[in-house]
N, C-alpha and C. Protein backbone atom coordinates (compact mmCIF):
# COMPACT_ATOMS: atom_id res chain seq x y z
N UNK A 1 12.38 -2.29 -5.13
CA UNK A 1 12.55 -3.69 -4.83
C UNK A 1 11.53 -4.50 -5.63
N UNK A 2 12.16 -5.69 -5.93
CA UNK A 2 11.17 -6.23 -6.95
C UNK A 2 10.86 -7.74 -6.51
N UNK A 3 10.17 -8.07 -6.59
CA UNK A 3 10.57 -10.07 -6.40
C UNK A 3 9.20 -10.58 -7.11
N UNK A 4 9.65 -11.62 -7.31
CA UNK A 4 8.97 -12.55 -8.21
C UNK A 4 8.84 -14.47 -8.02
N UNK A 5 7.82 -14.94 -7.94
CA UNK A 5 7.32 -16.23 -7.73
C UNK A 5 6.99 -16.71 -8.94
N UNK A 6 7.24 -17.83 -9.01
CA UNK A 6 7.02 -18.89 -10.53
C UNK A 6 6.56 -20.15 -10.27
N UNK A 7 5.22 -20.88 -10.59
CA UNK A 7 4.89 -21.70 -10.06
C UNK A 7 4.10 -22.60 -11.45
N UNK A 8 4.61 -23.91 -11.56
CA UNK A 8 4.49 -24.72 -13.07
C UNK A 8 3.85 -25.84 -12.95
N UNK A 9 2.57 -26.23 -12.29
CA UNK A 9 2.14 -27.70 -11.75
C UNK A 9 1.67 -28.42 -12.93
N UNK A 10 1.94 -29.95 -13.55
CA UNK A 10 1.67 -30.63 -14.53
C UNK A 10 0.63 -32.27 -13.97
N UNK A 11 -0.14 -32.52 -14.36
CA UNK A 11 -1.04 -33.80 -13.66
C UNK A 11 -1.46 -34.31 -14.90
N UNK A 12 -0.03 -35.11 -15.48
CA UNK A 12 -0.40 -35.66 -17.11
C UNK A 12 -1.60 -36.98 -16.76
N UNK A 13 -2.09 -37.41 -15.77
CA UNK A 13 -2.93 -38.40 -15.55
C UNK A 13 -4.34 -37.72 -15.35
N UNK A 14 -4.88 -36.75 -14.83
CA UNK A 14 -6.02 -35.73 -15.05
C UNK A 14 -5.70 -34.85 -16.38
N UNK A 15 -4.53 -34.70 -17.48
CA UNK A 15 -4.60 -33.77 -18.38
C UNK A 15 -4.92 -32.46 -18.14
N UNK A 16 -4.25 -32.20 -17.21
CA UNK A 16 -4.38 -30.50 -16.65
C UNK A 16 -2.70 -29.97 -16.26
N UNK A 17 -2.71 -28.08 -16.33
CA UNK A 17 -1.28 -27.89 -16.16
C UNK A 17 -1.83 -26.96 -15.71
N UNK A 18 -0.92 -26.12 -14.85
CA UNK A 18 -1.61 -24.62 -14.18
C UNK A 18 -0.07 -24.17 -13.78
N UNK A 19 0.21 -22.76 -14.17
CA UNK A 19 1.27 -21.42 -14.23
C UNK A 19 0.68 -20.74 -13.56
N UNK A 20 1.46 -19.99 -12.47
CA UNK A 20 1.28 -18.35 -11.68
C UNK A 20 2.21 -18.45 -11.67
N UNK A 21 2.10 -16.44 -11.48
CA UNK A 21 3.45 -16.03 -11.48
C UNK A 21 3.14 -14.80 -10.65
N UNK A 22 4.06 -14.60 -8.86
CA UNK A 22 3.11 -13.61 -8.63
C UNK A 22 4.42 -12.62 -8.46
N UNK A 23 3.90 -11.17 -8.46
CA UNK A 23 5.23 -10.42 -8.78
C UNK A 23 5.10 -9.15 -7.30
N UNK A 24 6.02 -8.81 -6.64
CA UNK A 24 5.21 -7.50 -5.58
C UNK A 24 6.74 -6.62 -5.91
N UNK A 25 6.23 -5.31 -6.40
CA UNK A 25 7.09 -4.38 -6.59
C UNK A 25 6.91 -3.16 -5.61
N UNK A 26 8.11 -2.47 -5.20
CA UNK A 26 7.87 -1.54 -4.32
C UNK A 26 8.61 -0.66 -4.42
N UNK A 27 7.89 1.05 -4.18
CA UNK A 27 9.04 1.71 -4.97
C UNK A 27 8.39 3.21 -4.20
N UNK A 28 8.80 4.50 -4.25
CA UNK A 28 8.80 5.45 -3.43
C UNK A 28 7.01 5.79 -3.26
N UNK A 29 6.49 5.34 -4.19
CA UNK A 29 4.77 5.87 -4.46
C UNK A 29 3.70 4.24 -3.96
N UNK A 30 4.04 3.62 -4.39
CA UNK A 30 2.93 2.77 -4.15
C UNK A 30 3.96 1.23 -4.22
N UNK A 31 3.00 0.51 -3.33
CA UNK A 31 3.55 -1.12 -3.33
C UNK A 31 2.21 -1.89 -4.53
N UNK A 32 2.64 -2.80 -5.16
CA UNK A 32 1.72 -3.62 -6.39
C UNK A 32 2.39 -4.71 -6.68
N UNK A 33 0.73 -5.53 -6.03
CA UNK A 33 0.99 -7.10 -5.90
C UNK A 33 0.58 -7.31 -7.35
N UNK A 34 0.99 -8.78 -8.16
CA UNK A 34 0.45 -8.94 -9.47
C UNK A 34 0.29 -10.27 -9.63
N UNK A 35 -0.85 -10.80 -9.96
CA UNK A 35 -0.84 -12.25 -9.71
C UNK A 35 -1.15 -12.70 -11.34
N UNK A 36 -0.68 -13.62 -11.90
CA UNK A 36 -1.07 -14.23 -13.56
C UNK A 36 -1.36 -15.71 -13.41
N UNK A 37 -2.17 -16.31 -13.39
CA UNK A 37 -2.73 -17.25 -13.46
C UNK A 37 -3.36 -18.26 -14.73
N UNK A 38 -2.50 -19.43 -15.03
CA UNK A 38 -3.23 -19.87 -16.36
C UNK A 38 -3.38 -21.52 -16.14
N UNK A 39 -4.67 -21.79 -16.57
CA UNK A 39 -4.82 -22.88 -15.96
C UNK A 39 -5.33 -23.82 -17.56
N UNK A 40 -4.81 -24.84 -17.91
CA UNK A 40 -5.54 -25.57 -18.92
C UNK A 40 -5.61 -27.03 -18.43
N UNK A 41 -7.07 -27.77 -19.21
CA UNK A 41 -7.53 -29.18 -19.09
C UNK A 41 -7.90 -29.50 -20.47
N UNK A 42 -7.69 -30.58 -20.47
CA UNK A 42 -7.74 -30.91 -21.51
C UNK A 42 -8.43 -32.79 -21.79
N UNK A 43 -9.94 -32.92 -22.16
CA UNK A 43 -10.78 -33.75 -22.58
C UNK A 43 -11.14 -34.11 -23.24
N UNK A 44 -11.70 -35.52 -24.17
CA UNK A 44 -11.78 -35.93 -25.83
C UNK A 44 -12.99 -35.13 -25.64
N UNK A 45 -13.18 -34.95 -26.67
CA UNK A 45 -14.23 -34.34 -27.62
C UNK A 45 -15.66 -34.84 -28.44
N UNK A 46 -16.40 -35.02 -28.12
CA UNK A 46 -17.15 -35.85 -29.57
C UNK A 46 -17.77 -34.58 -30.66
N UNK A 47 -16.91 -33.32 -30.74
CA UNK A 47 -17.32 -32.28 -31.90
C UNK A 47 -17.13 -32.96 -33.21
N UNK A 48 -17.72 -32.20 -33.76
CA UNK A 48 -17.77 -32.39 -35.27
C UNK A 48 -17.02 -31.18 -35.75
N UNK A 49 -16.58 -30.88 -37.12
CA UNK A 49 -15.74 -29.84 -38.32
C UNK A 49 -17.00 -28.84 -38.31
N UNK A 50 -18.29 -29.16 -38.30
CA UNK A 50 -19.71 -28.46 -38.46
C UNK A 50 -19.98 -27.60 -37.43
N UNK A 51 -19.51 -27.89 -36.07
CA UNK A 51 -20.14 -26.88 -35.29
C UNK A 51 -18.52 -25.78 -34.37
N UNK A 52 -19.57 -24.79 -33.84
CA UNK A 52 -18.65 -23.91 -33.89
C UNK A 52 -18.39 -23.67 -32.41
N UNK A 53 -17.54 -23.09 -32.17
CA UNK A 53 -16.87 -23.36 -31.01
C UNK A 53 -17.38 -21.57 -30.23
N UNK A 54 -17.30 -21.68 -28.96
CA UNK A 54 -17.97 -20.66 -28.21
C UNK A 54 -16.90 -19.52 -27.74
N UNK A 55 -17.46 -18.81 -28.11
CA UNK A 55 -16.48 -17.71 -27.73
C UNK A 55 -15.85 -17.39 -26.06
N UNK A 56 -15.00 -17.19 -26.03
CA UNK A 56 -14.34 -16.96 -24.34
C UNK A 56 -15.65 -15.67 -23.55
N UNK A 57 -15.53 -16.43 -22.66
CA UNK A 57 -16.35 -15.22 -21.67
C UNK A 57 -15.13 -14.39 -20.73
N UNK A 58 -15.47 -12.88 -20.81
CA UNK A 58 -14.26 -11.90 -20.04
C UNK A 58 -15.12 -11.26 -19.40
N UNK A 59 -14.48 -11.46 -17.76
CA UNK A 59 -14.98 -10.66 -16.51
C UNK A 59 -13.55 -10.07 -15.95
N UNK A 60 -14.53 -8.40 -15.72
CA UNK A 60 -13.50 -7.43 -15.69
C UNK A 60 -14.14 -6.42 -14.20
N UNK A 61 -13.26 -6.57 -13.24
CA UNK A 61 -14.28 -6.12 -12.05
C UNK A 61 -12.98 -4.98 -11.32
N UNK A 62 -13.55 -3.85 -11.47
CA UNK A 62 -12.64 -2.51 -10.61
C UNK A 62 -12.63 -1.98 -9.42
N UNK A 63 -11.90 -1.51 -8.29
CA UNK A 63 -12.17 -1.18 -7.18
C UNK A 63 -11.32 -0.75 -6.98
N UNK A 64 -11.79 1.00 -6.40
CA UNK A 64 -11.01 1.67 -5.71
C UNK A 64 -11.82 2.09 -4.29
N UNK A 65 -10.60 2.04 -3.22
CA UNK A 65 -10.75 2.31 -1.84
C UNK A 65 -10.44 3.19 -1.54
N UNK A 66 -10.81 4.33 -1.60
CA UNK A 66 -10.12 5.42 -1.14
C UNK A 66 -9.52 5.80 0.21
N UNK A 67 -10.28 5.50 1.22
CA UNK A 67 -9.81 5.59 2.42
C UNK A 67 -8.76 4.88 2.66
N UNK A 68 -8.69 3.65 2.11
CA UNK A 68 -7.17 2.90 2.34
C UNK A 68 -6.40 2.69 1.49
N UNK A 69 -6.31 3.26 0.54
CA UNK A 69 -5.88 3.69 -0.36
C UNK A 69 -5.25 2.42 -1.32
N UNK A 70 -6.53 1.83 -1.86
CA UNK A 70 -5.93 0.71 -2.32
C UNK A 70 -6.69 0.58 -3.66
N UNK A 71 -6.18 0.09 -4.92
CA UNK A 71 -6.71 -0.16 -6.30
C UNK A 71 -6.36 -1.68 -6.51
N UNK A 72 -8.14 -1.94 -6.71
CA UNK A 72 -7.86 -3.41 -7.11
C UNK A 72 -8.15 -3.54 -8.62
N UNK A 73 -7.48 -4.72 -9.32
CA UNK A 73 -8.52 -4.94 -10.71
C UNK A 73 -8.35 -6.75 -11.00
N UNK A 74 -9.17 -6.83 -11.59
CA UNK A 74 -9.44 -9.07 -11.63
C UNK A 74 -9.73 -8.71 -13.04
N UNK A 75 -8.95 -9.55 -13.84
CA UNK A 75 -9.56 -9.55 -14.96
C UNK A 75 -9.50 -11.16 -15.45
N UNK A 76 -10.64 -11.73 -15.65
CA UNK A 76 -10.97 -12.94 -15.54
C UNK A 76 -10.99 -13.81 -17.65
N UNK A 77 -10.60 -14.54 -17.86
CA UNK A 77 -10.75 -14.74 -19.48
C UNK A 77 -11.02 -16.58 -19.26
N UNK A 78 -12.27 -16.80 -19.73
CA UNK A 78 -12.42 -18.28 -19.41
C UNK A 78 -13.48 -19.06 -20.47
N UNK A 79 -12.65 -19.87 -21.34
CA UNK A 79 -13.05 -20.26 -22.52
C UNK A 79 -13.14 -22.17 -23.09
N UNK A 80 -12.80 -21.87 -24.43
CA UNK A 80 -12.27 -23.37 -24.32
C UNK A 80 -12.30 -23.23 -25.88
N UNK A 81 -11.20 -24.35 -26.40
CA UNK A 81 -10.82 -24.31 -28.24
C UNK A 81 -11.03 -26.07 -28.50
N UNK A 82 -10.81 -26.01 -29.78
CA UNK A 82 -10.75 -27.48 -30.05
C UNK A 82 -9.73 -27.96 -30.55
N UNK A 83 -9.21 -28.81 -30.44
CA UNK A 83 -7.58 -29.37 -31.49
C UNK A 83 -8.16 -31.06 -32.20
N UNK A 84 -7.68 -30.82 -33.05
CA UNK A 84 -7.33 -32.14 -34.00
C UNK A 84 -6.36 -32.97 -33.52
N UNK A 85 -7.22 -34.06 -33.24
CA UNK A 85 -5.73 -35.35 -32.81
C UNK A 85 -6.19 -36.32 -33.02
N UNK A 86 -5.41 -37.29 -33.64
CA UNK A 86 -5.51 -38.67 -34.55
C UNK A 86 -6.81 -38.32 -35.27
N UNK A 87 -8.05 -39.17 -34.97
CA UNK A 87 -9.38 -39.07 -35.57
C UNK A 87 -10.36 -38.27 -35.19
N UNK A 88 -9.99 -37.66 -34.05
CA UNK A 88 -11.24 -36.94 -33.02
C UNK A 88 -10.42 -35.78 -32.57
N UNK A 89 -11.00 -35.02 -32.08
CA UNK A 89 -11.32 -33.75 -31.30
C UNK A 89 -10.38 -33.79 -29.75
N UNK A 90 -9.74 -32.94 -29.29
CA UNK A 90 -9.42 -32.60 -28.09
C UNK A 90 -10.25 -31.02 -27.12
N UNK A 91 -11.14 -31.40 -26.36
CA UNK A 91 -11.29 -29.88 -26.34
C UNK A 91 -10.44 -29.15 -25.04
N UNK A 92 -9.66 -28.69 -24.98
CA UNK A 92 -8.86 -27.43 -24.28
C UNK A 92 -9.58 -26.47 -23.43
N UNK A 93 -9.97 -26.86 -22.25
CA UNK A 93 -10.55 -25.93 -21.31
C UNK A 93 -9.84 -24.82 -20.78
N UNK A 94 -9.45 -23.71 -20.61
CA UNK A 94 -8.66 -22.58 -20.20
C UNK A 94 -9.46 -21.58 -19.66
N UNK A 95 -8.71 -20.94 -18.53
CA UNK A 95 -8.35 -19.50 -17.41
C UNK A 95 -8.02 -18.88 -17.52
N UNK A 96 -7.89 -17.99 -17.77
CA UNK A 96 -6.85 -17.05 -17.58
C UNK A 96 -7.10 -15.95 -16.39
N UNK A 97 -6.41 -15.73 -15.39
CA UNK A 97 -6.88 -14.28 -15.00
C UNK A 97 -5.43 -13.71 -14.37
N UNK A 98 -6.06 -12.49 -14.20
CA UNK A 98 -5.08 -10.95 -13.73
C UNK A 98 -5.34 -10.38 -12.45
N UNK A 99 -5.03 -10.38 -11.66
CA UNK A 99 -5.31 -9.45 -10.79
C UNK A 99 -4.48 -8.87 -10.23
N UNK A 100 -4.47 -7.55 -9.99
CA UNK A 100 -3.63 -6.52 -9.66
C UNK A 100 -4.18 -5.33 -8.63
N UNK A 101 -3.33 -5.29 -7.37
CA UNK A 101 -3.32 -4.24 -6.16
C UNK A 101 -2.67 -3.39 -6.15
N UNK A 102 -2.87 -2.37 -6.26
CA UNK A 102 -1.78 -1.49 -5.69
C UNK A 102 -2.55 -0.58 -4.58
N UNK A 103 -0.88 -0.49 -3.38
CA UNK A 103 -1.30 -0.31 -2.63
C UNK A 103 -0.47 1.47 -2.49
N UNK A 104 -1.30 2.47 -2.92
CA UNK A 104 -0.70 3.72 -2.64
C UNK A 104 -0.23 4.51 -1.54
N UNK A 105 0.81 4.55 -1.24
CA UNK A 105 1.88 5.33 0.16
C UNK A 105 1.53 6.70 0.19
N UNK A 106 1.17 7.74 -1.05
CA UNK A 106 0.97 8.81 -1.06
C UNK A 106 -0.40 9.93 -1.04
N UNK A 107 -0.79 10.72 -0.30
CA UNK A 107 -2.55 11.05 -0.71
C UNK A 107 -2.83 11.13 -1.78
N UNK A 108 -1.97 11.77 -2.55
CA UNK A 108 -2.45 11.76 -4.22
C UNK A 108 -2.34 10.55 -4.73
N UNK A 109 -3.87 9.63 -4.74
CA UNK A 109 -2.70 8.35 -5.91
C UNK A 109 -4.09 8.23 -7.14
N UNK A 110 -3.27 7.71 -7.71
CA UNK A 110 -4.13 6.87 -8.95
C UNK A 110 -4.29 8.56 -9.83
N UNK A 111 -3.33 8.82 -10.62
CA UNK A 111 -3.51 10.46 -11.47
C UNK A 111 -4.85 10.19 -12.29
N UNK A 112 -5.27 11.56 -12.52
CA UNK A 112 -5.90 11.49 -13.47
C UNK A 112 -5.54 11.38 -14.36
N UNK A 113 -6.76 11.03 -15.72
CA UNK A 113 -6.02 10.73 -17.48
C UNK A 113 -5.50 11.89 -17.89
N UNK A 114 -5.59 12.94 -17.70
CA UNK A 114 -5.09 13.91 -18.26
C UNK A 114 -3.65 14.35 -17.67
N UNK A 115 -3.49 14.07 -16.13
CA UNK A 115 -2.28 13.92 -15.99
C UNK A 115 -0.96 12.72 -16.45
N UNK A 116 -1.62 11.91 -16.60
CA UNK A 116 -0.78 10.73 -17.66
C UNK A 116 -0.64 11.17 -18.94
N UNK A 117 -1.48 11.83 -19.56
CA UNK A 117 -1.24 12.07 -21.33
C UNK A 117 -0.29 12.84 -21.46
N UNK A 118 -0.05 14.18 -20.06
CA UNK A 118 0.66 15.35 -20.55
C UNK A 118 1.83 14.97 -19.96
């Protein structure tokens, strides 16, 4: 069983838009929630062509429960770019993140790597 949520909010008067999309699949081994999240804003700029723009910061955080048999993972991407418009600068604030549950039905879960390769 599969289902899926789609969610598109636009606030052209703050210059911000934000997408999720959350997905829960279920199937003889494990149930897995999946959430995608993207969020952009967008503010003038006073950059210059001279300076350089900062690289995205990525937070990546793992958890397994064994007793309840649950695997979490967040993977977080949160940055910002610059665009050219008319005479000046736009800078583009952005989100991104991932997070993903699964929730395992069976004692054996989460294989090892060596059982995935072979």
């Amino acid at each position: 069983m599969k289902r899926l949520i789609f969610k598109n909010k636009k606030d052209f008067q703050k210059g911000t838009k934000e997408l999720s999309l959350c997905q829960k699949i279920e199937d003889k081994e494990s149930i897995t929630h999946i959430k995608k999240a993207f969020s952009y804003s967008i503010v003038e700029s006073l950059r210059t062509l001279k300076e350089s723009s900062e690289e995205p910061q990525v937070h990546v955080i793992k958890n397994i429960d064994s007793k309840k048999k649950i695997e979490k993972i967040d993977i977080k991407c949160v940055g910002n770019f610059y665009f050219p418009y008319e005479r000046s600068f736009l800078k583009i604030k952005f989100e991104h993140s991932l997070n993903v549950q699964i929730y395992w039905k069976t004692d054996i879960f989460s294989p090892k790597k060596s059982a995935i390769l072979t």
